[in-house]
C-alpha atoms as a PDB file:
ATOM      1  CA  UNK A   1       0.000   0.000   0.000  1.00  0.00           C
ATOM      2  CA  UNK A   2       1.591   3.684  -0.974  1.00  0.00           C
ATOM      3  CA  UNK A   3       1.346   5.979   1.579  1.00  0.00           C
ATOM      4  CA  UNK A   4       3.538   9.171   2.444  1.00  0.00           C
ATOM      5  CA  UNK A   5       6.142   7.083   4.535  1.00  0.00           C
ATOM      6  CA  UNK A   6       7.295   5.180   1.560  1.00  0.00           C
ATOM      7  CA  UNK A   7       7.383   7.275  -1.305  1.00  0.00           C
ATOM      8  CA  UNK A   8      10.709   9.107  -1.775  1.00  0.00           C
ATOM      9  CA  UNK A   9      10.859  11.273  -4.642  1.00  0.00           C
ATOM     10  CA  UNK A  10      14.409  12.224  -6.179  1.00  0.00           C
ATOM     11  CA  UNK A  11      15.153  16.149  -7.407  1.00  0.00           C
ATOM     12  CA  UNK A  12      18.058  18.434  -6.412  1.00  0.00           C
ATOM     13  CA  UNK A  13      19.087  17.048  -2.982  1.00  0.00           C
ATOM     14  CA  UNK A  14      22.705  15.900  -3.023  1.00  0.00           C
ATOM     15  CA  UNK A  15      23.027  11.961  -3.271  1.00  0.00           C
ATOM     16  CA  UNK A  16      23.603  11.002   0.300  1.00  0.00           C
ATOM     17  CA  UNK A  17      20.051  12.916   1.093  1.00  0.00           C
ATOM     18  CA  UNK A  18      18.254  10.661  -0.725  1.00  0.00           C
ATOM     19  CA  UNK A  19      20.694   7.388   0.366  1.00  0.00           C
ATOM     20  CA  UNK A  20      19.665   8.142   4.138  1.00  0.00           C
ATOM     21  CA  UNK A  21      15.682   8.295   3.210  1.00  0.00           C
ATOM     22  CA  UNK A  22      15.398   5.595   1.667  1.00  0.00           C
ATOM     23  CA  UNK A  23      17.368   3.495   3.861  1.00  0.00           C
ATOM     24  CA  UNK A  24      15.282   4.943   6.581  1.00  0.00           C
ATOM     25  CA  UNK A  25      11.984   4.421   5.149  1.00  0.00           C
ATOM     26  CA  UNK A  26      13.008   0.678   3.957  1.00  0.00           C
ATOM     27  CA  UNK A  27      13.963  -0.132   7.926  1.00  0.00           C
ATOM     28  CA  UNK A  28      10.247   1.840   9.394  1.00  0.00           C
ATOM     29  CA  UNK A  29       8.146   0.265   6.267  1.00  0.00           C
ATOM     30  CA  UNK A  30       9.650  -2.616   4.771  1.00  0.00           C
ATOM     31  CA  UNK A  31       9.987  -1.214   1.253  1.00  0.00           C
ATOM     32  CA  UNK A  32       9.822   2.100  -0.459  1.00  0.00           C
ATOM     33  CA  UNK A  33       8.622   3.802  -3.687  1.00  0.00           C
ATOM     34  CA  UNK A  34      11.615   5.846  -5.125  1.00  0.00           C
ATOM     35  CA  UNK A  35       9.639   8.017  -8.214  1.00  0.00           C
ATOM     36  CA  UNK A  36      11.285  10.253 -10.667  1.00  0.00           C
ATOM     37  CA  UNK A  37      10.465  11.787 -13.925  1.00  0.00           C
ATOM     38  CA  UNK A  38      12.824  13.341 -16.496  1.00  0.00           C
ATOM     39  CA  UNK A  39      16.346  14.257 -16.553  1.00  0.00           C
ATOM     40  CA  UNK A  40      16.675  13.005 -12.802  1.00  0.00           C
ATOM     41  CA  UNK A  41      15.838   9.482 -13.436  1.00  0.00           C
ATOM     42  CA  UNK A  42      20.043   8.630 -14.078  1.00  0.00           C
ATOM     43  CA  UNK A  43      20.431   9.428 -10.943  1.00  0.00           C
ATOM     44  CA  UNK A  44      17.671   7.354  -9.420  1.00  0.00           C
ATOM     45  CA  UNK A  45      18.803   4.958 -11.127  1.00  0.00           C
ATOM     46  CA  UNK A  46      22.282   5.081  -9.757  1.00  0.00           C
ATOM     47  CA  UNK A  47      21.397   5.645  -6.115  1.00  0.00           C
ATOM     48  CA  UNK A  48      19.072   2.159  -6.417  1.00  0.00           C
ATOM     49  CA  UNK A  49      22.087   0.345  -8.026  1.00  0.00           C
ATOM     50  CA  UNK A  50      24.504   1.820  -4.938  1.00  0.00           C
ATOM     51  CA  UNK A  51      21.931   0.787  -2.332  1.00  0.00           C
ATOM     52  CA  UNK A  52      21.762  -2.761  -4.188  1.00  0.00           C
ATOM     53  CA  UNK A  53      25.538  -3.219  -4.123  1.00  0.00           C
ATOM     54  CA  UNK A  54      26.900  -1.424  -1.432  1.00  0.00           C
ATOM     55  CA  UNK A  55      23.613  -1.703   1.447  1.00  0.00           C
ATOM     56  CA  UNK A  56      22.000  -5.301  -0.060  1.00  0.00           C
ATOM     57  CA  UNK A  57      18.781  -3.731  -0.961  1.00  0.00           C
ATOM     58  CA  UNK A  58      16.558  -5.888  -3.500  1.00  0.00           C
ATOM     59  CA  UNK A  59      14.956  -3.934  -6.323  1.00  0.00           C
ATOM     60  CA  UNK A  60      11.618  -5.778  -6.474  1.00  0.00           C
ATOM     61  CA  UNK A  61       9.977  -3.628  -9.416  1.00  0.00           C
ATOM     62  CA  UNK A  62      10.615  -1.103 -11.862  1.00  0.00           C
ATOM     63  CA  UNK A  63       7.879   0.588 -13.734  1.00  0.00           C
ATOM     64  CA  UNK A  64       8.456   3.527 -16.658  1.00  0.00           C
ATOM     65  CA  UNK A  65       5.445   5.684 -18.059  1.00  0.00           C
ATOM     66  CA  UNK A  66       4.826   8.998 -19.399  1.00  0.00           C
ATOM     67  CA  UNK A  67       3.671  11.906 -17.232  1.00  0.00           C
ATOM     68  CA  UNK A  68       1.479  14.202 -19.046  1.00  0.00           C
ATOM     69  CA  UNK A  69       0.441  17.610 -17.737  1.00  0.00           C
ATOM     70  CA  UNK A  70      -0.434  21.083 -18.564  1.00  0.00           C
ATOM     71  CA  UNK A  71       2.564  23.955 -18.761  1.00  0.00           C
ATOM     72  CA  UNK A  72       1.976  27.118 -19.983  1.00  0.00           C
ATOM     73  CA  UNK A  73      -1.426  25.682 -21.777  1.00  0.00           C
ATOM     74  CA  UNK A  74       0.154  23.412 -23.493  1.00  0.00           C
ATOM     75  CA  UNK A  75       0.200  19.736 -22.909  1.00  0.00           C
ATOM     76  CA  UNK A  76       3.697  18.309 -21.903  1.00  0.00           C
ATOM     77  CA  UNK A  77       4.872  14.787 -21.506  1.00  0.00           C
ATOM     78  CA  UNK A  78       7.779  13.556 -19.287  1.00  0.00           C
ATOM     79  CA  UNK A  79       9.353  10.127 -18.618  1.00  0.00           C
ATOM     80  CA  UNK A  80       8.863   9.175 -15.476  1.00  0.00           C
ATOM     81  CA  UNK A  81      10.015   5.685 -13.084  1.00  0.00           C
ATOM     82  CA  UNK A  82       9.211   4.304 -10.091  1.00  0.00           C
ATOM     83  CA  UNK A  83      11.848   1.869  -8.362  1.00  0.00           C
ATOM     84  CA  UNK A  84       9.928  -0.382  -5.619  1.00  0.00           C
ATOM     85  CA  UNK A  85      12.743  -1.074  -2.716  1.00  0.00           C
ATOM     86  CA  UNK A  86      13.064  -3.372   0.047  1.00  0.00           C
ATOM     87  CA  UNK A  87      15.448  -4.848   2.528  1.00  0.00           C
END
């Protein structure tokens, strides 16, 4: 079930931010949602591979999609990923 406690989503925060939250939220919860959309999804994808080597994190899921929303009145579509995460 997705809730606020297990949902991290990645942006601007420097790596080690985002390391620390998830490896909290995978201890409280059991598993986490790490989302991202656009030209930040390398570096999800790179913080999921560290935790999976370096902290022995299992990536149960990954799902990719298209986000599509207004900007400027004008329809816009961005890649976006969600990386399920547990210990």
């Amino acid at each position: 079930m997705e809730n606020k406690e297990n949902v991290v989503f990645f942006g601007k925060k420097s790596y080690g931010v985002y390391v620390k939250a998830l490896m909290v939220a995978i201890e409280k919860n059991g598993f986490v949602l790490f989302k991202t959309r656009g030209k930040n999804i390398p570096g999800a994808i790179n913080i999921s591979d560290f935790l999976k080597r370096e902290k022995g994190v299992k990536i149960d899921s990954v799902t990719i999609g298209t986000d599509t929303y207004e900007f400027e009145g004008k329809e816009k579509r961005s890649p976006e990923i969600e990386i399920k995460l547990s210990k």
